[in-house]
C-alpha atoms as a PDB file:
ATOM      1  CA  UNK A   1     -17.081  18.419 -17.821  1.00  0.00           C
ATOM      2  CA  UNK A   2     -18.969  17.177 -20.831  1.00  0.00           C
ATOM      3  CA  UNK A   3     -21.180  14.293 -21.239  1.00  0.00           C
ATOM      4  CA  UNK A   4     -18.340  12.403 -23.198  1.00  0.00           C
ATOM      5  CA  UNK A   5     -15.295  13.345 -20.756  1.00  0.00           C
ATOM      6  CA  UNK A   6     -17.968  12.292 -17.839  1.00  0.00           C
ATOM      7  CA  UNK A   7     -18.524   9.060 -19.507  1.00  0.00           C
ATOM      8  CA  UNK A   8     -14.944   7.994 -20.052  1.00  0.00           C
ATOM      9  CA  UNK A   9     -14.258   8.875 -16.493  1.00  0.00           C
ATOM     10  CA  UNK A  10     -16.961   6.608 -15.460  1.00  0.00           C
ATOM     11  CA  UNK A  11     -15.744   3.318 -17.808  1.00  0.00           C
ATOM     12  CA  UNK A  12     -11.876   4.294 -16.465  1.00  0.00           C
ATOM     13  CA  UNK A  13     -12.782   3.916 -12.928  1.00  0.00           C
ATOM     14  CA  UNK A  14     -14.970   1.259 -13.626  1.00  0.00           C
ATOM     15  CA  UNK A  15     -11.686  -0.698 -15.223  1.00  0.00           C
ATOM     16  CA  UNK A  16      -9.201   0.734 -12.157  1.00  0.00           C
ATOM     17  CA  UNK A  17     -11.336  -0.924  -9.503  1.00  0.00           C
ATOM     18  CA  UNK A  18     -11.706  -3.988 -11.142  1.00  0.00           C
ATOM     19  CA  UNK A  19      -8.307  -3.978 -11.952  1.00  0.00           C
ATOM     20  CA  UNK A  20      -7.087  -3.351  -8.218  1.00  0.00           C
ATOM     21  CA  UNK A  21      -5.203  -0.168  -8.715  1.00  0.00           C
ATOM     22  CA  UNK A  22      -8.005   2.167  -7.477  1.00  0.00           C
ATOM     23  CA  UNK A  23      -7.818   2.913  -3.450  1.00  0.00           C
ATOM     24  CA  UNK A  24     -10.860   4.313  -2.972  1.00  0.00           C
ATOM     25  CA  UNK A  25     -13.067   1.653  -4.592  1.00  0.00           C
ATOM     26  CA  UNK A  26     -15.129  -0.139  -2.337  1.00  0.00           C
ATOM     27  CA  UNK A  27     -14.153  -3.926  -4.312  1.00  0.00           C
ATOM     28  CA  UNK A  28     -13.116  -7.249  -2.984  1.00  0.00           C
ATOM     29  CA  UNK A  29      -9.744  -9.034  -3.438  1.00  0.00           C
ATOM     30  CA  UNK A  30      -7.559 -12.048  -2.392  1.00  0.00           C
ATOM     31  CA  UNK A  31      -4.019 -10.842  -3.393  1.00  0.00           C
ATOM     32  CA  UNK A  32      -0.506 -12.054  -2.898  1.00  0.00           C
ATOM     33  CA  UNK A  33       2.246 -10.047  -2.779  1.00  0.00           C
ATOM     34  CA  UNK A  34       6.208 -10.758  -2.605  1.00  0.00           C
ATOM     35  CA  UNK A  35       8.797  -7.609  -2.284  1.00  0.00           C
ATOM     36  CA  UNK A  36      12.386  -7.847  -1.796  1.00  0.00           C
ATOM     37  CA  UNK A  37      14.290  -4.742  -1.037  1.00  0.00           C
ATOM     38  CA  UNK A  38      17.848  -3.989  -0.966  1.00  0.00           C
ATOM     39  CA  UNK A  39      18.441  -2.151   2.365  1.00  0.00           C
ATOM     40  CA  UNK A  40      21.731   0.280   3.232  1.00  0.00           C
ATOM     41  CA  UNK A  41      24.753  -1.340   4.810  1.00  0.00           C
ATOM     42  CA  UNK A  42      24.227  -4.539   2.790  1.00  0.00           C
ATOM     43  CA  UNK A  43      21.024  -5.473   4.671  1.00  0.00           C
ATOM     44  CA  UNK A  44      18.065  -7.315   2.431  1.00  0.00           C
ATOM     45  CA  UNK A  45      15.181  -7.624   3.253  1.00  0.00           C
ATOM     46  CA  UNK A  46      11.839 -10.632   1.979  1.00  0.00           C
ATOM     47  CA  UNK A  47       8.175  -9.003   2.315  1.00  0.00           C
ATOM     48  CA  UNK A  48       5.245 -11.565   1.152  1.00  0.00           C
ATOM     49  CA  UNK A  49       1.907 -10.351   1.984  1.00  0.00           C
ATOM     50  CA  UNK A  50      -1.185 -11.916   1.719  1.00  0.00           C
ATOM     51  CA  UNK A  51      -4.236  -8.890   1.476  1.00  0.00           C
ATOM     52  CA  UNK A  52      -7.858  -9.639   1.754  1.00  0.00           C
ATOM     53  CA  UNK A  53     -10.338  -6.915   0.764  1.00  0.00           C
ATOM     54  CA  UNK A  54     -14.015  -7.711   2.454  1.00  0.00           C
ATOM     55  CA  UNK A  55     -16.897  -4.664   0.764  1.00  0.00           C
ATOM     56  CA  UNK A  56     -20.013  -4.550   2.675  1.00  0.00           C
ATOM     57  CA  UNK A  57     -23.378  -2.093   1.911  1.00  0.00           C
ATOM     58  CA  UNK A  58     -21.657  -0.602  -1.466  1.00  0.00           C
ATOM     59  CA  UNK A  59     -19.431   1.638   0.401  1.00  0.00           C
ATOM     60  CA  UNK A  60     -17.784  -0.062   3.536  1.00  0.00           C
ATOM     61  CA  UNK A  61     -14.787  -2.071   3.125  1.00  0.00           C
ATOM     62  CA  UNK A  62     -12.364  -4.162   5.754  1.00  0.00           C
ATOM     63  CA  UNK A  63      -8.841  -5.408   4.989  1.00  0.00           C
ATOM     64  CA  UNK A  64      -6.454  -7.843   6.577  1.00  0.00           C
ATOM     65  CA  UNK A  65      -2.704  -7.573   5.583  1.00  0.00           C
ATOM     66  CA  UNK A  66      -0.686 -10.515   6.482  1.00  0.00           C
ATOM     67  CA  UNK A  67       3.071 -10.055   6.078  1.00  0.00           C
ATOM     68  CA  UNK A  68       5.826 -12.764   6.055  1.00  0.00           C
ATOM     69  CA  UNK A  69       9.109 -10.728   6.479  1.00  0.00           C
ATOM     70  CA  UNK A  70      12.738 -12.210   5.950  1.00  0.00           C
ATOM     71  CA  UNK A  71      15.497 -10.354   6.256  1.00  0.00           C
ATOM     72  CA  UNK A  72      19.634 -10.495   6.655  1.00  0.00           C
ATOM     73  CA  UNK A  73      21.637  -7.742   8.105  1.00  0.00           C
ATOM     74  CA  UNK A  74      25.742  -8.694   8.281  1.00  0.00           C
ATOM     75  CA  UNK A  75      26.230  -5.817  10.105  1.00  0.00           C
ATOM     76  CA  UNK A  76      23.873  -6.459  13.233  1.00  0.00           C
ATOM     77  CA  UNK A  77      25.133  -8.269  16.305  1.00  0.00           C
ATOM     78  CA  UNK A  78      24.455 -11.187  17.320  1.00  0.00           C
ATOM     79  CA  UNK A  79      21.664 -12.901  14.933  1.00  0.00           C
ATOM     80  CA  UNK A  80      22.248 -12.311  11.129  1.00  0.00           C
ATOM     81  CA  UNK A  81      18.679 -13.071   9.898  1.00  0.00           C
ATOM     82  CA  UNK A  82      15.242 -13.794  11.343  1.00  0.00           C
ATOM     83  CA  UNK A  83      12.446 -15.180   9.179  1.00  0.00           C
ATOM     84  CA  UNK A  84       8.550 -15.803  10.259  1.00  0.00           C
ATOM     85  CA  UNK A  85       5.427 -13.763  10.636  1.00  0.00           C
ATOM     86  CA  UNK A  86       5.685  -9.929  10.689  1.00  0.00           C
ATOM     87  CA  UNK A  87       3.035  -7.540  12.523  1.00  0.00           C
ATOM     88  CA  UNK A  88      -0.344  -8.139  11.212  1.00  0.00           C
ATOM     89  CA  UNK A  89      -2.608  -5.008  10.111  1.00  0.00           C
ATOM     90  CA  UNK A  90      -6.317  -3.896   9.742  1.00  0.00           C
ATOM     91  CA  UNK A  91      -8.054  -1.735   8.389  1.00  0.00           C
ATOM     92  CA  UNK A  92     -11.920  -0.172   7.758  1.00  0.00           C
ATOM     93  CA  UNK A  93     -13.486   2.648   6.495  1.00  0.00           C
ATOM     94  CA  UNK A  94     -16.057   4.128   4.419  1.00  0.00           C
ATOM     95  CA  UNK A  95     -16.158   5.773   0.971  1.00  0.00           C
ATOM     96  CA  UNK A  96     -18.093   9.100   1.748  1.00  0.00           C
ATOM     97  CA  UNK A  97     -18.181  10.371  -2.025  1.00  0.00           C
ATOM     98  CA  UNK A  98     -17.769   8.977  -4.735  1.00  0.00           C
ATOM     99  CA  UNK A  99     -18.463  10.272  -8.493  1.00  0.00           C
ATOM    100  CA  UNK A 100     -16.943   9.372 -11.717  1.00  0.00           C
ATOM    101  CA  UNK A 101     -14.616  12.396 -11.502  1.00  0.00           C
ATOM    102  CA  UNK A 102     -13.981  12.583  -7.647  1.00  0.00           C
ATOM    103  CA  UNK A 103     -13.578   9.799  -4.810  1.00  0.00           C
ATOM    104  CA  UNK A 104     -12.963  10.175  -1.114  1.00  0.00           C
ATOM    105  CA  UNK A 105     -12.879   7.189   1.503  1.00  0.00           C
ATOM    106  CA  UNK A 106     -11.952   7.870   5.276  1.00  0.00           C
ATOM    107  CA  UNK A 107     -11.153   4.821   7.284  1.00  0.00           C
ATOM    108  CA  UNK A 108      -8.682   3.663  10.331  1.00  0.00           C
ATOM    109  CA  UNK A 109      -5.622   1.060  10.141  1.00  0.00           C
ATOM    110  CA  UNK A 110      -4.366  -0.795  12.925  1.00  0.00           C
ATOM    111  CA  UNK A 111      -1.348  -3.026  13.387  1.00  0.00           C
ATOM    112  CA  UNK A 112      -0.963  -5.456  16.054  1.00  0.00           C
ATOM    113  CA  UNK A 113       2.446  -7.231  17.486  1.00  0.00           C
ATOM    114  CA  UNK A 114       2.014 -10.344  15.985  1.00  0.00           C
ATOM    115  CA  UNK A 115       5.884 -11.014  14.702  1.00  0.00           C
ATOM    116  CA  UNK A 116       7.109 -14.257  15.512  1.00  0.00           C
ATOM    117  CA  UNK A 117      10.564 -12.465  16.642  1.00  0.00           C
ATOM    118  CA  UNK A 118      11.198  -9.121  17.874  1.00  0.00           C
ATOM    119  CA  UNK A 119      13.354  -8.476  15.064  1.00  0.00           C
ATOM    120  CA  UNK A 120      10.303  -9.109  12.892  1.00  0.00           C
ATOM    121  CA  UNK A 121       8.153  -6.176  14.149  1.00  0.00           C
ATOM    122  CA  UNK A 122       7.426  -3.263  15.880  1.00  0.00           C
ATOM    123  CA  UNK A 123       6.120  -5.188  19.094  1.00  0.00           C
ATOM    124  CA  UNK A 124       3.647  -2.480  19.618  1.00  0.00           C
ATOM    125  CA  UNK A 125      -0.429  -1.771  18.900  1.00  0.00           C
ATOM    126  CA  UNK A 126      -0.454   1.073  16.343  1.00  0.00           C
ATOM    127  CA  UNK A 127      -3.649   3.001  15.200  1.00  0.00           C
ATOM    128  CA  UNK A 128      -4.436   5.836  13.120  1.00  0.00           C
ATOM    129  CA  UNK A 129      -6.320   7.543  10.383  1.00  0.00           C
ATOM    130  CA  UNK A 130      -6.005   6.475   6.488  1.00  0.00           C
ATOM    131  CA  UNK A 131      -7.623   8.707   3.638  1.00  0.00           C
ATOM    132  CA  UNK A 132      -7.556   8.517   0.333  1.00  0.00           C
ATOM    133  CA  UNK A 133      -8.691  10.439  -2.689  1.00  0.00           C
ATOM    134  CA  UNK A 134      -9.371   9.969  -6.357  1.00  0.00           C
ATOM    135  CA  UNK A 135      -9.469  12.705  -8.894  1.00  0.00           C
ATOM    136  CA  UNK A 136      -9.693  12.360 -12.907  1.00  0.00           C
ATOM    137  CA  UNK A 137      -7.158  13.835 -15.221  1.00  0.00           C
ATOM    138  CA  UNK A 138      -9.182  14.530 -18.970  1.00  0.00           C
ATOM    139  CA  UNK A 139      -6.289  15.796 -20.541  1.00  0.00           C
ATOM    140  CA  UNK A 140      -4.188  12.165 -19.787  1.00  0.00           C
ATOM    141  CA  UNK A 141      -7.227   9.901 -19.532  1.00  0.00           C
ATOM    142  CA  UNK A 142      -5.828   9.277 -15.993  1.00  0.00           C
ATOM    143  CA  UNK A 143      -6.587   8.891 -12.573  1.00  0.00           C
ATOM    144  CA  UNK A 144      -4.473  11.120  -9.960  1.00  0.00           C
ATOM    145  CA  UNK A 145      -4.984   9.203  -6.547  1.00  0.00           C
ATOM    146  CA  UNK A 146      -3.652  10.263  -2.815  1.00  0.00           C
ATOM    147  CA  UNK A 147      -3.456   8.618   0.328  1.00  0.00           C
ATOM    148  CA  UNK A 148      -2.695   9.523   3.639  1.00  0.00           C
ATOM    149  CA  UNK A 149      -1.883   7.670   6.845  1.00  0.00           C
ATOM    150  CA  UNK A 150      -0.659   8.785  10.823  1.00  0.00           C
ATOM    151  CA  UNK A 151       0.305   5.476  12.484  1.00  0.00           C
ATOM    152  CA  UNK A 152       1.253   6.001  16.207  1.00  0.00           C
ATOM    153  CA  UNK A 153       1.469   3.102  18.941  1.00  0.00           C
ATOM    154  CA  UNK A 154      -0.707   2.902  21.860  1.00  0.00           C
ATOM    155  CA  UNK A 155       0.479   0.056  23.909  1.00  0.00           C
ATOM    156  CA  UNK A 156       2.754  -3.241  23.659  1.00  0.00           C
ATOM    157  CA  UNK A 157       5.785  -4.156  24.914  1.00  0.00           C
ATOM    158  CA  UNK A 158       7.545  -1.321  26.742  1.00  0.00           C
ATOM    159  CA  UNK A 159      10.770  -2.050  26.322  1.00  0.00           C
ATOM    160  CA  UNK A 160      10.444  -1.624  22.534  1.00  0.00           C
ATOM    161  CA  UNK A 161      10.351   1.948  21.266  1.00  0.00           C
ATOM    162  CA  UNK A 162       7.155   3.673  20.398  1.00  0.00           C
ATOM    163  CA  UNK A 163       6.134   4.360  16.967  1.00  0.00           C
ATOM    164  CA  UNK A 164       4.947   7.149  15.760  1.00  0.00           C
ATOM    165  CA  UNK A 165       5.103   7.870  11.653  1.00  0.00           C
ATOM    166  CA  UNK A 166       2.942   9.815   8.802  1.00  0.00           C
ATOM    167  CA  UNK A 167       3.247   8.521   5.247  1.00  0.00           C
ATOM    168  CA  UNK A 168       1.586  10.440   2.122  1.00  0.00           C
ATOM    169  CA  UNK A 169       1.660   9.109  -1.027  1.00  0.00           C
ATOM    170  CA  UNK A 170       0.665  10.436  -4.961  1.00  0.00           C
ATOM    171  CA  UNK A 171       0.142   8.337  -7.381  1.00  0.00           C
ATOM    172  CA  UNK A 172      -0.928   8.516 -11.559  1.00  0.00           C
ATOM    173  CA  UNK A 173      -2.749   5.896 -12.482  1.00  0.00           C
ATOM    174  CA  UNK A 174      -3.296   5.040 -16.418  1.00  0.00           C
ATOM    175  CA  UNK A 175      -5.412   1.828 -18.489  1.00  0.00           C
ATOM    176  CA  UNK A 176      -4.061   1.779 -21.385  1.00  0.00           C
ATOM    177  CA  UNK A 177      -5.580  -0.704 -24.237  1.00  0.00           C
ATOM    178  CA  UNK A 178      -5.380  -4.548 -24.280  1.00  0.00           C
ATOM    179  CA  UNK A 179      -6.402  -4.798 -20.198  1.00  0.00           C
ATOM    180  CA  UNK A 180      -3.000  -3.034 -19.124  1.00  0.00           C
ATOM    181  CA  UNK A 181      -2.495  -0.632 -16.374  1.00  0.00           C
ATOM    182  CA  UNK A 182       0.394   1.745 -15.198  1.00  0.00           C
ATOM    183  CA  UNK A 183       1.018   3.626 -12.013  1.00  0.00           C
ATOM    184  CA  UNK A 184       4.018   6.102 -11.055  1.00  0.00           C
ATOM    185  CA  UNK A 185       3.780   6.459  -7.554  1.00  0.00           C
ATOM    186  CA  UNK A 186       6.015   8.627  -4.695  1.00  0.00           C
ATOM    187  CA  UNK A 187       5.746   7.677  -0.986  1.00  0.00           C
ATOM    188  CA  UNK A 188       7.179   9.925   1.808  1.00  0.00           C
ATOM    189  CA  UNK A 189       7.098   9.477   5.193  1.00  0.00           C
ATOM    190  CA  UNK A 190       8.049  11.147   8.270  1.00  0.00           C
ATOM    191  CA  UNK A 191       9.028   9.054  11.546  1.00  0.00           C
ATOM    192  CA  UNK A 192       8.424  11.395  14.464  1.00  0.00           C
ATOM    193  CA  UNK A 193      10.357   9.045  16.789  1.00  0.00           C
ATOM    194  CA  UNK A 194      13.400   9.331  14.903  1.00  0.00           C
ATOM    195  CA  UNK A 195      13.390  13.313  15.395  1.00  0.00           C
ATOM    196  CA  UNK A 196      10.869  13.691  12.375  1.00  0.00           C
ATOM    197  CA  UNK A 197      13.581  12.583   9.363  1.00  0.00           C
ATOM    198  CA  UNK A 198      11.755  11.958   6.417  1.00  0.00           C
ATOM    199  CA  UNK A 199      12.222   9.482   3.809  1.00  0.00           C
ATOM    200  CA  UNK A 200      10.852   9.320  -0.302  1.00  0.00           C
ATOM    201  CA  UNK A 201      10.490   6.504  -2.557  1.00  0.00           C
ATOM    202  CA  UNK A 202       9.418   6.192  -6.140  1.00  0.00           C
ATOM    203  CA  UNK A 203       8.033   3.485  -7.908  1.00  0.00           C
ATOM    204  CA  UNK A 204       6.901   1.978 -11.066  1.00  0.00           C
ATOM    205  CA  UNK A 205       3.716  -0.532 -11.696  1.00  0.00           C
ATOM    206  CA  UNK A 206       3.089  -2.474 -14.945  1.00  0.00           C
ATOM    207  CA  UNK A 207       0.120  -4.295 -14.864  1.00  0.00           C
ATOM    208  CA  UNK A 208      -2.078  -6.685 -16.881  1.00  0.00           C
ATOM    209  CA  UNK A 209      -5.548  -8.216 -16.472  1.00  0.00           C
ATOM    210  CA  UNK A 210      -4.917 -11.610 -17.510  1.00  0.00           C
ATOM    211  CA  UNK A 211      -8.512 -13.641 -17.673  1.00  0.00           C
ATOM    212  CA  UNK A 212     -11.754 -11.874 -15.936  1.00  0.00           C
ATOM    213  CA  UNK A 213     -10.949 -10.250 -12.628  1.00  0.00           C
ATOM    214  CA  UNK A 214      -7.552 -12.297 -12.510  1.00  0.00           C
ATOM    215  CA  UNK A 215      -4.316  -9.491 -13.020  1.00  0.00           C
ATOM    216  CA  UNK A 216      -0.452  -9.275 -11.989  1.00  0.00           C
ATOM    217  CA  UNK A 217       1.756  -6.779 -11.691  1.00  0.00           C
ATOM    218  CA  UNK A 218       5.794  -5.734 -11.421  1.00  0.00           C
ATOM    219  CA  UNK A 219       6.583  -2.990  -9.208  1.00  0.00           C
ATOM    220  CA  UNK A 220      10.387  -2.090  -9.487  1.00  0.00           C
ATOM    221  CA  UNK A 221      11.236   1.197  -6.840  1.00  0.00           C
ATOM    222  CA  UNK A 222      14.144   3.395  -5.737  1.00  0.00           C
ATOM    223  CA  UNK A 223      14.746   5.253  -2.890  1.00  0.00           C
ATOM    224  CA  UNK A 224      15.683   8.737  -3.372  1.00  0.00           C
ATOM    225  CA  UNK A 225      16.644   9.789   0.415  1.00  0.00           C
ATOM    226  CA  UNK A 226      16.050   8.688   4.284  1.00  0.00           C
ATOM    227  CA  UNK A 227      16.587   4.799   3.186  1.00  0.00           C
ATOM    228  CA  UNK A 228      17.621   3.568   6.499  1.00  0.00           C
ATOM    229  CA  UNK A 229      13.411   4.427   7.957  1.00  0.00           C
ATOM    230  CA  UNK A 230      11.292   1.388   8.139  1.00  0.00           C
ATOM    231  CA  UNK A 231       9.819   1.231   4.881  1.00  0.00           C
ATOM    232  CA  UNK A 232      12.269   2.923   3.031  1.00  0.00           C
ATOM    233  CA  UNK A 233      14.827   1.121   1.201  1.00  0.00           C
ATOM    234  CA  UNK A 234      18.130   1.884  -1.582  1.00  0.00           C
ATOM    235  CA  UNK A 235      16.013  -0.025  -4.277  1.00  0.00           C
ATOM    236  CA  UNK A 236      13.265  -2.757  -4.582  1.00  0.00           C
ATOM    237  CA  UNK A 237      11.479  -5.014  -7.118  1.00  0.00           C
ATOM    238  CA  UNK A 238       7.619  -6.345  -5.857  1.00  0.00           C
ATOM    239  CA  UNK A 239       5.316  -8.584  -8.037  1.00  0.00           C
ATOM    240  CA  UNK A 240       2.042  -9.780  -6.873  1.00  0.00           C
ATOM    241  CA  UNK A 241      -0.791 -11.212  -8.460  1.00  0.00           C
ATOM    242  CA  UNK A 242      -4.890 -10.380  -6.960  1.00  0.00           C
ATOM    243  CA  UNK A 243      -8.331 -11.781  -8.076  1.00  0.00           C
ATOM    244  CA  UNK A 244     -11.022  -9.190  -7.727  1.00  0.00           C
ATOM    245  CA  UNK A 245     -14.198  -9.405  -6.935  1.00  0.00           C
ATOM    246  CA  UNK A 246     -17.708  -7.198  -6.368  1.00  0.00           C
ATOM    247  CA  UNK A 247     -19.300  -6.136  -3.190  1.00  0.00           C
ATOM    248  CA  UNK A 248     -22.099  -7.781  -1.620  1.00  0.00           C
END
């Protein structure tokens, strides 16, 4: 790679982590997310999360997801809807390379049965590994980034039925001129409990930096097979909005 190529790679990844849209940048972040997804059977389905990124020693970062989940099914018995807090998540880990061309973290992401209703989560502690990986494209001035997770429960309520899934997920990201941002992104997942059916998803993200570290986003998605899995769905439109900040 030549100086110049180098250099470019260096001022892109610079602009992805400030602009949010880089997972293995080690960057701070208040962000607030609303989903709505249109779910088989004529099931719908509210997600508004609240993320907070926390960096620590230039390469250690914690997260806390909040999630506020409502969601209508006509077709299940007895209650029709349920509103409230959803299962709340965690997450830590370490970036253990990182140049202007390549980027690895390795962390671990917990969830813990924090719903308000049953209906509302998975009423179970779930742990497991999440990696991601960053690698520059010089022919598209891009960013090609990958991220794995294995999520199986460990305890909770034992009437509810364990959870045990692996998600993958590939995405291209792009800054293009005037502080915007693109991503085209496919998810697929396989739930283990559900004898190991799989599920894919592909979405869409326009971004903008608006003023400093302040950007939004629209996030419109489809799903392409498996769309009765948690986290799957027919089709879905997200915006969110996240202020980004440095380490310290």
């Amino acid at each position: 790679m030549t100086p110049e190529v180098q250099a470019e790679a260096e001022r892109l990844k610079k602009l992805a982590a400030k602009y949010g849209t880089d997972p293995t940048a080690i960057v701070g972040r208040v962000q607030l997310t609303t989903q709505y997804a249109n779910l088989p059977h004529g099931a719908q389905a509210r997600d508004s999360t609240l993320r907070v990124d926390l960096p620590f020693r230039s390469n250690w970062l914690f997260r806390v997801d909040v999630p506020f989940l409502k969601w209508t099914d006509p077709n299940r018995p007895g209650s029709l809807s349920a509103q409230g807090l959803s299962d709340l998540a965690v997450a830590a880990g370490w970036r253990a390379y990182n140049t202007p061309e390549y980027g690895f973290f390795i962390g671990v992401i917990s969830t813990f049965p924090t719903a308000d209703e049953n209906t509302l989560g998975l009423g179970k502690y779930t742990v497991g590994p999440l990696i991601a990986t960053a690698r520059f494209l010089p022919r598209w001035e891009s960013f090609l980034f990958g991220v794995f997770q294995h999520q199986v429960s460990v305890g909770g309520d034992p009437a509810r039925s364990d959870f045990e899934v692996t998600r993958a997920s590939m995405q291209i990201n792009t800054i293009w001129p005037e502080r915007w941002w693109t991503i085209l992104q496919g998810v697929w997942q396989v739930n283990w409990e559900r004898n190991a059916k799989s599920s894919m998803t592909f979405e869409f993200e326009l971004g903008r930096n608006l003023i400093g570290r302040l950007g939004a986003y629209v996030r419109p998605g489809v799903g392409l097979w498996g769309r009765d899995l948690i986290g799957a769905y027919e089709w879905n439109v997200e915006v969110g909005v996240r202020y980004m900040f440095g380490s310290f």
